[in-house]
Protein backbone atom coordinates (compact mmCIF):
# COMPACT_ATOMS: atom_id res chain seq x y z
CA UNK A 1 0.00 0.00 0.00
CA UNK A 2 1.38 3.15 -1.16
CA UNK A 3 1.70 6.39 1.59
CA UNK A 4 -1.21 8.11 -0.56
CA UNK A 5 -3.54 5.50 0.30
CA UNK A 6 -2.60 5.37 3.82
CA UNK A 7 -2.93 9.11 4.18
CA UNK A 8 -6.52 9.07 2.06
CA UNK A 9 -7.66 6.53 4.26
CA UNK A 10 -6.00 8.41 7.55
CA UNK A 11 -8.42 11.12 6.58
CA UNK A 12 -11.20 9.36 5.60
CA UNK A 13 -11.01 7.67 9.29
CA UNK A 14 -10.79 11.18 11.27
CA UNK A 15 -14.11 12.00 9.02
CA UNK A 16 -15.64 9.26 10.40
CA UNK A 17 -14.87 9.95 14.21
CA UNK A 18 -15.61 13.48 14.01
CA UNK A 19 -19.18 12.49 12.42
CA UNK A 20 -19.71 10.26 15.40
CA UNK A 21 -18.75 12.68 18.03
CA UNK A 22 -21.59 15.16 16.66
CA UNK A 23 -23.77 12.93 16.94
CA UNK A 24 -23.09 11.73 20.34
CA UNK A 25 -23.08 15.43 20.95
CA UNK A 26 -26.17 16.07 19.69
CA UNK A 27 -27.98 13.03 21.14
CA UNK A 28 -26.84 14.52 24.60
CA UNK A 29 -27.98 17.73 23.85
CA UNK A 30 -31.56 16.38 22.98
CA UNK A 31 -32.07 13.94 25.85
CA UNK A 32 -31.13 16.95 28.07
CA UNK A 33 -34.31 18.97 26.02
CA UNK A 34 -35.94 15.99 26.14
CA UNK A 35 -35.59 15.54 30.33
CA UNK A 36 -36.10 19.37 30.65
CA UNK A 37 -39.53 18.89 28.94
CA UNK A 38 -40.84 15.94 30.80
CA UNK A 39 -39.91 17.84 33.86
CA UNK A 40 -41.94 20.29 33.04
CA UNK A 41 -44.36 18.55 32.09
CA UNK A 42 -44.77 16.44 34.90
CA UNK A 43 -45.08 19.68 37.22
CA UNK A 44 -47.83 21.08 34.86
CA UNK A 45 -50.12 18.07 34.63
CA UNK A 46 -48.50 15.25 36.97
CA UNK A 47 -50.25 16.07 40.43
CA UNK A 48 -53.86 15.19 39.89
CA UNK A 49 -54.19 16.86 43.43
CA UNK A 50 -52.76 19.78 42.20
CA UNK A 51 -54.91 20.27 39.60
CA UNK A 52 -58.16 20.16 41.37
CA UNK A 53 -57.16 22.45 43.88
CA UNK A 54 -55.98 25.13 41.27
CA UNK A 55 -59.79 24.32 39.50
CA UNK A 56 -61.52 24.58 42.84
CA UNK A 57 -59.06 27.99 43.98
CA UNK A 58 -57.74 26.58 46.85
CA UNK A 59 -53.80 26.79 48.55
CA UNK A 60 -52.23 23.28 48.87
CA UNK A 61 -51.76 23.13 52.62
CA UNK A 62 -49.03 20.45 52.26
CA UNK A 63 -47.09 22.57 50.10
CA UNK A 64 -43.68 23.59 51.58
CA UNK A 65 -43.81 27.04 50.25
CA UNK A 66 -47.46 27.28 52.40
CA UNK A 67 -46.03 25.89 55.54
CA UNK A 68 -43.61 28.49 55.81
CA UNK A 69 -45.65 31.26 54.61
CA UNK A 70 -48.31 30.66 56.76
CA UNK A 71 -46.49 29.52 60.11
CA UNK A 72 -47.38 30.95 63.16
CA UNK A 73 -45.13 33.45 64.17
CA UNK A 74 -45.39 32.52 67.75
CA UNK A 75 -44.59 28.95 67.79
CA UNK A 76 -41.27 27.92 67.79
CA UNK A 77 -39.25 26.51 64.68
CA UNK A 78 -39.82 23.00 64.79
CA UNK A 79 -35.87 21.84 64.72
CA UNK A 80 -34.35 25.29 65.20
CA UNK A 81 -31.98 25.71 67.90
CA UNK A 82 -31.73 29.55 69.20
CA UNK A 83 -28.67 30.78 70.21
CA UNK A 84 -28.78 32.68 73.70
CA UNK A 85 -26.83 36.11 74.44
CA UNK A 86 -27.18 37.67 77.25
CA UNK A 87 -27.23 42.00 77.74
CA UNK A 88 -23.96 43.15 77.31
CA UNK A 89 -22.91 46.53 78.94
CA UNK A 90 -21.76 49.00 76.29
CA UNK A 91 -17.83 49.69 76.30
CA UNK A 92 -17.00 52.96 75.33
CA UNK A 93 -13.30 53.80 73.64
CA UNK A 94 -12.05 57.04 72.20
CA UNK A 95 -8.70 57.13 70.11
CA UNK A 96 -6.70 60.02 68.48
CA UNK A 97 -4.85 59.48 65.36
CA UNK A 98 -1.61 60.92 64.99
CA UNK A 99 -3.27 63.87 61.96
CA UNK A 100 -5.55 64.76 65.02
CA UNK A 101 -8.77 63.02 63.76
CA UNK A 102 -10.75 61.19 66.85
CA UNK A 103 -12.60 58.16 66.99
CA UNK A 104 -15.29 57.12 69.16
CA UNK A 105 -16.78 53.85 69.57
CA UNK A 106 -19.41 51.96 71.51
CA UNK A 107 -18.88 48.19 71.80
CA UNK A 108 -22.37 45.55 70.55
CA UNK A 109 -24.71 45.35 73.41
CA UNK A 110 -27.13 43.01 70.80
CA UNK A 111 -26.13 41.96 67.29
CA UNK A 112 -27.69 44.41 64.88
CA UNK A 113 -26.23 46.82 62.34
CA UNK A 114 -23.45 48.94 62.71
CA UNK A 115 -23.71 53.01 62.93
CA UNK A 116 -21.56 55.48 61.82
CA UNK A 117 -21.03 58.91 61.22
CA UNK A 118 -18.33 61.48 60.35
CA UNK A 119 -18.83 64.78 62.25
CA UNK A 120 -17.13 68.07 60.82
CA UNK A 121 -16.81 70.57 63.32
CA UNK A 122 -18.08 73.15 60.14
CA UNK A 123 -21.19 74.87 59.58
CA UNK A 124 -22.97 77.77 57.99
CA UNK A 125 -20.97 79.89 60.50
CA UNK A 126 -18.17 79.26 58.53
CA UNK A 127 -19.19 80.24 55.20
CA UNK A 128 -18.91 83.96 53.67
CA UNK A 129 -20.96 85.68 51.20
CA UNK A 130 -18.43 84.93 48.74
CA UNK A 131 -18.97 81.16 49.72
CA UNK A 132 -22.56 81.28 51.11
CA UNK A 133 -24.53 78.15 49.96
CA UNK A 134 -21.45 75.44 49.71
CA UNK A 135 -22.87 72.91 52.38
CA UNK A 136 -26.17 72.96 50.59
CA UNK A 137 -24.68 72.44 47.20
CA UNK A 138 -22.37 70.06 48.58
CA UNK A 139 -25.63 68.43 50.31
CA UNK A 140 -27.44 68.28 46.85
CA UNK A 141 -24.78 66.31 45.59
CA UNK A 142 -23.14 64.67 48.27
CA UNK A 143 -23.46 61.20 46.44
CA UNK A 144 -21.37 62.29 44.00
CA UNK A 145 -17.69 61.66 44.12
CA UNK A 146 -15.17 60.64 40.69
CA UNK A 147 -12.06 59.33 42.10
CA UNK A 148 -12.64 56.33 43.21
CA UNK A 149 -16.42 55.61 42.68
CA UNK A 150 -19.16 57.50 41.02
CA UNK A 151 -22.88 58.56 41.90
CA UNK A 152 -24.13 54.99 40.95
CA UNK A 153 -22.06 52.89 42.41
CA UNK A 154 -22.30 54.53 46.05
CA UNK A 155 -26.24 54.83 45.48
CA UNK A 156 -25.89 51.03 44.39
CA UNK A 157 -23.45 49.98 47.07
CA UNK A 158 -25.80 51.29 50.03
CA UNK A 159 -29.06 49.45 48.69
CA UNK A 160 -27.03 46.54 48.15
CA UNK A 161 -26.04 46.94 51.65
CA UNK A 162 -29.48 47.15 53.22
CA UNK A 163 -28.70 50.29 54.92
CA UNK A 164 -28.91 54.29 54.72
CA UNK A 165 -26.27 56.81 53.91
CA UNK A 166 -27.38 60.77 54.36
CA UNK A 167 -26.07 64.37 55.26
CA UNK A 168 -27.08 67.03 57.34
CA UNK A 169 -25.51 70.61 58.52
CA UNK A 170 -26.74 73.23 60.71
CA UNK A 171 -24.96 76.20 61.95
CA UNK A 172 -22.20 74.71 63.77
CA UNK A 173 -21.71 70.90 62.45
CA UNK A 174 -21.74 68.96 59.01
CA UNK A 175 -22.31 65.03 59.84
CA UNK A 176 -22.72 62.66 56.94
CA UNK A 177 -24.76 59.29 58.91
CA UNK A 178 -24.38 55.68 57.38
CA UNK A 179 -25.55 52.48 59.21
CA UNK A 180 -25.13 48.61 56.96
CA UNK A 181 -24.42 45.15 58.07
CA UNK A 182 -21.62 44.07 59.50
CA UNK A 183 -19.46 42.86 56.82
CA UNK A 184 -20.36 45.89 54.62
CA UNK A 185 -18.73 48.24 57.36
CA UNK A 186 -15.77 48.52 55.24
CA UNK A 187 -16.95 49.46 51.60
CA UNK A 188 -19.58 51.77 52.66
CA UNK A 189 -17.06 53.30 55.00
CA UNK A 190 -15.03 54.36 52.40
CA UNK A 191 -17.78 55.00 50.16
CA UNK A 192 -18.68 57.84 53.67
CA UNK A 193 -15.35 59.25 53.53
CA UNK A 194 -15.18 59.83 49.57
CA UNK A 195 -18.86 61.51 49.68
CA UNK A 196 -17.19 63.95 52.39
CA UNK A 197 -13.73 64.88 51.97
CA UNK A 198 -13.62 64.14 47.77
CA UNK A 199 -12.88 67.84 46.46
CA UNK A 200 -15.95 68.74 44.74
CA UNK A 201 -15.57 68.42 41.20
CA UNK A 202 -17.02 70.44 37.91
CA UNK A 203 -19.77 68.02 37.53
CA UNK A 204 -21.24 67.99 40.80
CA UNK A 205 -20.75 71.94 41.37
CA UNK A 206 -22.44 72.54 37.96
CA UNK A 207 -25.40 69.78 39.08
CA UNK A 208 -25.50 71.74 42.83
CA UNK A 209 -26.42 75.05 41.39
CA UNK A 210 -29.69 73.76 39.71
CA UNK A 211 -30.42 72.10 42.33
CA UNK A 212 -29.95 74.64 45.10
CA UNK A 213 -32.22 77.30 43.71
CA UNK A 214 -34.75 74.45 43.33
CA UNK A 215 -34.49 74.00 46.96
CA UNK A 216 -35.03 77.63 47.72
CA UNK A 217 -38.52 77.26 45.79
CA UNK A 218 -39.16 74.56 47.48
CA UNK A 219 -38.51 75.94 50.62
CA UNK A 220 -40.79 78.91 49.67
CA UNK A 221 -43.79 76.68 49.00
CA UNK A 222 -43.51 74.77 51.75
CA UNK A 223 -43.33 77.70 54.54
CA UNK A 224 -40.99 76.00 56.98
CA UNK A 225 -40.08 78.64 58.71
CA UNK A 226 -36.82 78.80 57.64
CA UNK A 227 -37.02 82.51 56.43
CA UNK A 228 -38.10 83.73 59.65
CA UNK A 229 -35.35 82.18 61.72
CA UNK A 230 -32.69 83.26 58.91
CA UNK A 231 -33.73 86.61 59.55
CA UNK A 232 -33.57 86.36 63.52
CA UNK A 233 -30.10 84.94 63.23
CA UNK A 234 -28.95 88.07 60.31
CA UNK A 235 -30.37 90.94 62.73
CA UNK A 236 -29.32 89.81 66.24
CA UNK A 237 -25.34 88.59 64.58
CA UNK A 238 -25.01 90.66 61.01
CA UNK A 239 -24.37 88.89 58.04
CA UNK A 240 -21.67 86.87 59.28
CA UNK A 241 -20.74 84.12 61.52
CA UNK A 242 -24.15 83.03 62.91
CA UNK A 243 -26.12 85.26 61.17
CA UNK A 244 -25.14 83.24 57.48
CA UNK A 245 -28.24 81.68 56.40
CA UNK A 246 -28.59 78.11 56.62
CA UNK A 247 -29.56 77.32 52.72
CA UNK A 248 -27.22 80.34 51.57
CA UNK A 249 -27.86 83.04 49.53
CA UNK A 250 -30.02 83.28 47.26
CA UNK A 251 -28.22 85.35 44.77
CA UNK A 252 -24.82 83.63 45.49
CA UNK A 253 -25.67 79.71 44.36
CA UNK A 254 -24.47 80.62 40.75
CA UNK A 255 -21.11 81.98 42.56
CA UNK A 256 -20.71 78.14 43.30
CA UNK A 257 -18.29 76.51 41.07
CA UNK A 258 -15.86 73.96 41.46
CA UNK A 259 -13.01 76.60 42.62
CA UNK A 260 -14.77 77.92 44.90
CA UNK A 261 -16.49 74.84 46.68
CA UNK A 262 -12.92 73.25 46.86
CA UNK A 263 -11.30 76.46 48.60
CA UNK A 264 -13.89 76.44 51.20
CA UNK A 265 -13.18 72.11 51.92
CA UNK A 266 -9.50 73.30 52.14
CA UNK A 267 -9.80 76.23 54.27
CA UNK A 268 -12.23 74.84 56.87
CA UNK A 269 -11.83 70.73 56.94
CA UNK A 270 -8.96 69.71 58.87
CA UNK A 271 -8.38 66.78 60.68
CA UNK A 272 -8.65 68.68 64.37
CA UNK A 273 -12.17 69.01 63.31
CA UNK A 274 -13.16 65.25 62.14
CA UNK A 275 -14.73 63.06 64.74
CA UNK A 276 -15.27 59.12 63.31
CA UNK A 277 -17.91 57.97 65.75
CA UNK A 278 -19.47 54.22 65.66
CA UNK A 279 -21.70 52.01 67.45
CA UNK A 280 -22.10 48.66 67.55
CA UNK A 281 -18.25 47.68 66.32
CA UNK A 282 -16.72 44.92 68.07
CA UNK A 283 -13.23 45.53 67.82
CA UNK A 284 -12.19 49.19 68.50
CA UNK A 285 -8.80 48.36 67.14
CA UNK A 286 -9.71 47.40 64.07
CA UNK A 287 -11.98 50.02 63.59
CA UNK A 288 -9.20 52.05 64.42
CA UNK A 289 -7.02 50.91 61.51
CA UNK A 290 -9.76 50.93 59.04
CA UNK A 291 -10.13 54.91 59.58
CA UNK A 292 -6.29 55.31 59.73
CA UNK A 293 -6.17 53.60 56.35
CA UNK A 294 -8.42 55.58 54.74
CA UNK A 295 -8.11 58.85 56.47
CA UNK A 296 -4.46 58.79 57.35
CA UNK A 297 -3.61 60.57 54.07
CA UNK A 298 -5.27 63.90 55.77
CA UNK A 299 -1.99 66.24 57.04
CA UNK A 300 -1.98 67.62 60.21
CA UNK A 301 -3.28 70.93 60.51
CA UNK A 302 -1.42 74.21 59.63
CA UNK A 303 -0.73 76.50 62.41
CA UNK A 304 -3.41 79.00 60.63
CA UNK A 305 -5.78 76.24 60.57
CA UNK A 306 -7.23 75.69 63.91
CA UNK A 307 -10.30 74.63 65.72
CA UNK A 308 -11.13 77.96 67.23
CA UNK A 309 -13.88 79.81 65.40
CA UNK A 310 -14.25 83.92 65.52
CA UNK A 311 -16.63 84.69 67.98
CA UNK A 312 -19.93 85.78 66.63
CA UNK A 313 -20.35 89.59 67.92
CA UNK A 314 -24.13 90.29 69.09
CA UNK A 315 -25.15 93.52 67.11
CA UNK A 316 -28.72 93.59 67.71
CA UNK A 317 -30.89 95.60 65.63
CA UNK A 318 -34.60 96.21 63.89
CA UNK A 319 -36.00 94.33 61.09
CA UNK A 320 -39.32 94.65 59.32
CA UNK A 321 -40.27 92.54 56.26
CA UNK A 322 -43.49 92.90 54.02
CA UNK A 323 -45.12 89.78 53.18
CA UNK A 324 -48.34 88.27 51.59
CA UNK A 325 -49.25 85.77 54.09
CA UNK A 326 -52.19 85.99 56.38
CA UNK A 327 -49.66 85.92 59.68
CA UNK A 328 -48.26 88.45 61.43
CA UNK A 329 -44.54 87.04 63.40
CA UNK A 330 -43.11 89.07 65.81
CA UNK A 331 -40.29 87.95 67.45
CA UNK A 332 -38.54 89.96 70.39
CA UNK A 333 -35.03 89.06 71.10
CA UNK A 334 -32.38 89.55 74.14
CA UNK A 335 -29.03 88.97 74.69
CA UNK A 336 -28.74 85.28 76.67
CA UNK A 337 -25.23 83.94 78.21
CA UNK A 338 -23.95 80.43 77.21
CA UNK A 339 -24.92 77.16 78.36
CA UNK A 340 -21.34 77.22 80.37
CA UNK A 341 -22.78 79.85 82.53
CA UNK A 342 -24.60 80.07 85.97
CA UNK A 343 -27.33 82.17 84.88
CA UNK A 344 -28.44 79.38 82.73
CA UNK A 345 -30.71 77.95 85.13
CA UNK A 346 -32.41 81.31 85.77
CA UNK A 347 -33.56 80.90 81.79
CA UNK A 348 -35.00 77.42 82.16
CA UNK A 349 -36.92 77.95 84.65
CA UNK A 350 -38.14 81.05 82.90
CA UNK A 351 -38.76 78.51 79.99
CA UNK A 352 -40.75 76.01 82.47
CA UNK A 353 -43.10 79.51 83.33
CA UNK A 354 -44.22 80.83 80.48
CA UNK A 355 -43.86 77.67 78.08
CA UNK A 356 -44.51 77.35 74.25
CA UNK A 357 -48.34 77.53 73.39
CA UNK A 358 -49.86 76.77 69.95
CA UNK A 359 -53.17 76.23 69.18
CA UNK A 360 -52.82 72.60 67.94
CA UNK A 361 -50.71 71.21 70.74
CA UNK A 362 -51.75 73.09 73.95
CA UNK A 363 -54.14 71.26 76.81
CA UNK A 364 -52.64 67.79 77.11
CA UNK A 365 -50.32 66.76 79.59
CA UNK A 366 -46.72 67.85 78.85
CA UNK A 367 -48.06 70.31 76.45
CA UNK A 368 -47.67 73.22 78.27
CA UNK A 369 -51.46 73.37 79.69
CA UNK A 370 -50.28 75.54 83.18
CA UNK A 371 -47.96 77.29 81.35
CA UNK A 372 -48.45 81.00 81.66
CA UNK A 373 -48.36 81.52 77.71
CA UNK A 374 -51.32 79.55 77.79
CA UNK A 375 -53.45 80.52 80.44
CA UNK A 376 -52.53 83.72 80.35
CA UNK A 377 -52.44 84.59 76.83
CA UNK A 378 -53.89 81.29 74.13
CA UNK A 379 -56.87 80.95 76.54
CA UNK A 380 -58.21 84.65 76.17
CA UNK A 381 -57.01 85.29 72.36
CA UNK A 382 -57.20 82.06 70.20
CA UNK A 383 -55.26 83.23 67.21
CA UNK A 384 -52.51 83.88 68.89
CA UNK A 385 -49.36 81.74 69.47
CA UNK A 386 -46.61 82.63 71.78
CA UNK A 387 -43.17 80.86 72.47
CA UNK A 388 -40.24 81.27 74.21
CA UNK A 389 -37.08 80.27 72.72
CA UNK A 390 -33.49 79.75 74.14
CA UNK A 391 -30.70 79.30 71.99
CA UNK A 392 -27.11 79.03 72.62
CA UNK A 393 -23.81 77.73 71.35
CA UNK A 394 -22.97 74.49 73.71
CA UNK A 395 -19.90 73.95 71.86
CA UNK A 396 -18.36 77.07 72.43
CA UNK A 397 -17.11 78.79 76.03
CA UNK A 398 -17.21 82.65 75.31
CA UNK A 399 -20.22 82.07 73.13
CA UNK A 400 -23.55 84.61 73.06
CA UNK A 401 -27.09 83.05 73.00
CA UNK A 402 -30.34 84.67 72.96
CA UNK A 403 -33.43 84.06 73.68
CA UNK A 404 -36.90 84.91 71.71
CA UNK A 405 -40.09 85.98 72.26
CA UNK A 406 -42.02 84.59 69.05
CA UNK A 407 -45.82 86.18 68.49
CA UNK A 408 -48.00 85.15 65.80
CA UNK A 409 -51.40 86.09 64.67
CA UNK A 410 -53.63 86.25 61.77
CA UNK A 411 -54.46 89.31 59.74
CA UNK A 412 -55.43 89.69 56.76
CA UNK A 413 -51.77 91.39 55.44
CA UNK A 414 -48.66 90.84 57.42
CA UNK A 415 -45.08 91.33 57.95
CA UNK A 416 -42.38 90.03 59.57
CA UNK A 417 -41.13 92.11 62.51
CA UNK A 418 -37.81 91.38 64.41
CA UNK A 419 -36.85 93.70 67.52
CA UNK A 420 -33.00 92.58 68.77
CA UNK A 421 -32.54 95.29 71.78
């Protein structure tokens, strides 16, 4: 036999194997349709039982999926074994890293979810009229960082997570909240502090500016309030320090680009102001090293970059503001003294005299029924509300606090009128 013939029928032979393994290839690939069918089938049109109950409308009671649907909560698992822990006091543990930031953390009293937060010792005090309006634009967009993640993934990583992730400010603090599971602690930690130390970028200030002047009308519609006490805080403390307004300026959002949102972060953020506080962590080490690894990039802070704030002078003053609704606010102001001092007490107890009094919370118990605003005052003229207010800075030693007189009452046209002796 010549080596053509042996090569010819070579070939021929590898033909013939490769012709059988398709076919064992496709018989295997139709007795697995085939199986898949019956299956089906069977679950379709094999339970006689089943059938009548689905003509008749009636639930299977013997169905698995039933039993465990319809089990009595009260009962015990049949088979389950509970596991017992008994009340734990919490431990408490506070640690400084060597930038300055502090941690705080409070040990698991019952397994549950973690909380966190990450307080900036920054508020509305802090902002200027060049920079009025940052921690509401950087509220408005506080999902949104480009570094590491993006708006998506962090929304995507909390829901994932089970848990909540949100921001607030006032006049004095900026705290971004987060609470997950457990084993999430450490992605949607770091997903915390990119939301609030990531330098704001072009997108996000550009997004914040639309978005902040629809919060203003929104704020407008919705007659919070918000107005009234902005213009408390302006006349008794200027337009500066605590008399900023807590959703900024209305004329200044457009001022907010990315320049000027990132010079305000790097004038006011430093680490002597960050407090990482947690609850429910286990270890407080570890917790320890998991801010350190993430935060330990922040430098100390510069020696014109303290803690101390300017002290927000008390100028007093006379405000009157037209307005279309149907109330008229009055709100008389005085000079107070800070929480730190002993005349303190002599304002509570003028608190606990003449009370807060409103027309839809007075005359229950704890509601201010003996209070002299009410019996006195609500009783004998019903459209009138009167409250007494006390405000001061806790945080602060040499700080000034007021307190207010607020009077409302219906008339037909009103205006806002603020006396600050």
């Amino acid at each position: 036999m010549c080596i053509r013939d042996r090569y010819q029928r070579r070939v021929h032979g590898e033909q013939i194997i490769n012709q059988i393994k398709k076919v064992k290839m496709l018989s295997k690939a139709s007795r697995s349709f085939v199986e898949t069918t019956a299956r089906a089938t069977r679950r379709q049109f094999g339970s006689l039982r089943r059938n009548l109950l689905e003509v008749l409308n009636r639930d299977d009671n013997t169905d698995p999926h039933y039993l465990a649907a319809s089990y009595n909560p009260i009962l015990p698992l049949e088979g389950h074994k509970p596991i017992y822990r008994e009340n734990q006091k919490a431990n408490y543990n506070i640690s400084k890293l060597s930038n300055g930031i502090t941690v705080i953390t409070e040990s698991q009293v019952f397994p549950s979810h973690v909380d966190f937060g990450i307080l900036v010792d920054v508020g509305t005090r802090d902002e200027t009229t060049e920079t009025s309006g940052a921690l509401l634009s950087i509220k408005n967009t506080y999902y949104k960082t480009v570094l590491n993640t993006n708006e998506t993934i962090n929304y995507g990583m909390v829901q994932m997570a089970g848990g909540e992730f949100n921001m607030e400010y006032d006049q004095e603090n900026t705290f971004w909240r987060a609470s997950c599971l457990q084993h999430d602690v450490v992605d949607i930690f770091r997903m915390a502090c990119d939301c609030a130390f990531e330098p704001r970028s072009v997108v996000a200030a550009n997004v914040a500016m639309d978005k902040s002047q629809h919060t203003h009308k929104l704020y407008e519609q919705l007659k919070t309030g918000q107005d009234f006490n902005d213009t408390i805080f302006r006349t008794a403390f200027g337009l500066r320090g605590l008399g900023m307004p807590l959703k900024g300026l209305k004329h200044n959002l457009k001022n907010l680009n990315a320049y000027v949102l990132q010079k305000f972060q790097y004038q006011n953020i430093n680490p002597s102001k960050v407090y990482v506080c947690a609850a429910g962590v286990e270890n407080h080490e570890e917790f320890v090293e998991l801010v350190e690894s993430k935060l330990g990039y922040m430098p100390k802070a510069e020696s014109g970059q303290t803690s101390e704030r300017a002290r927000s002078e008390y100028v007093g003053g006379e405000a009157r503001i037209l307005t279309e609704s149907n109330d008229v606010n009055l709100a008389l102001v005085f000079q107070s003294v800070p929480w730190s001092a002993q005349e303190i007490y002599a304002f509570n107890v003028l608190n606990a005299l003449l009370g807060s009094s409103a027309s839809f919370s007075s005359g229950g118990p704890g509601k201010g029924m003996h209070a002299r605003t009410t019996t006195n005052l609500l009783n004998k003229h019903y459209y009138v509300d009167l409250s007494l207010i006390h405000i001061s800075e806790p945080t602060r030693l040499l700080s000034i606090s007021y307190a207010v007189f607020c009077l409302k009452k219906k008339k037909t046209i009103g205006f806002f009128y603020v006396l600050i002796p």
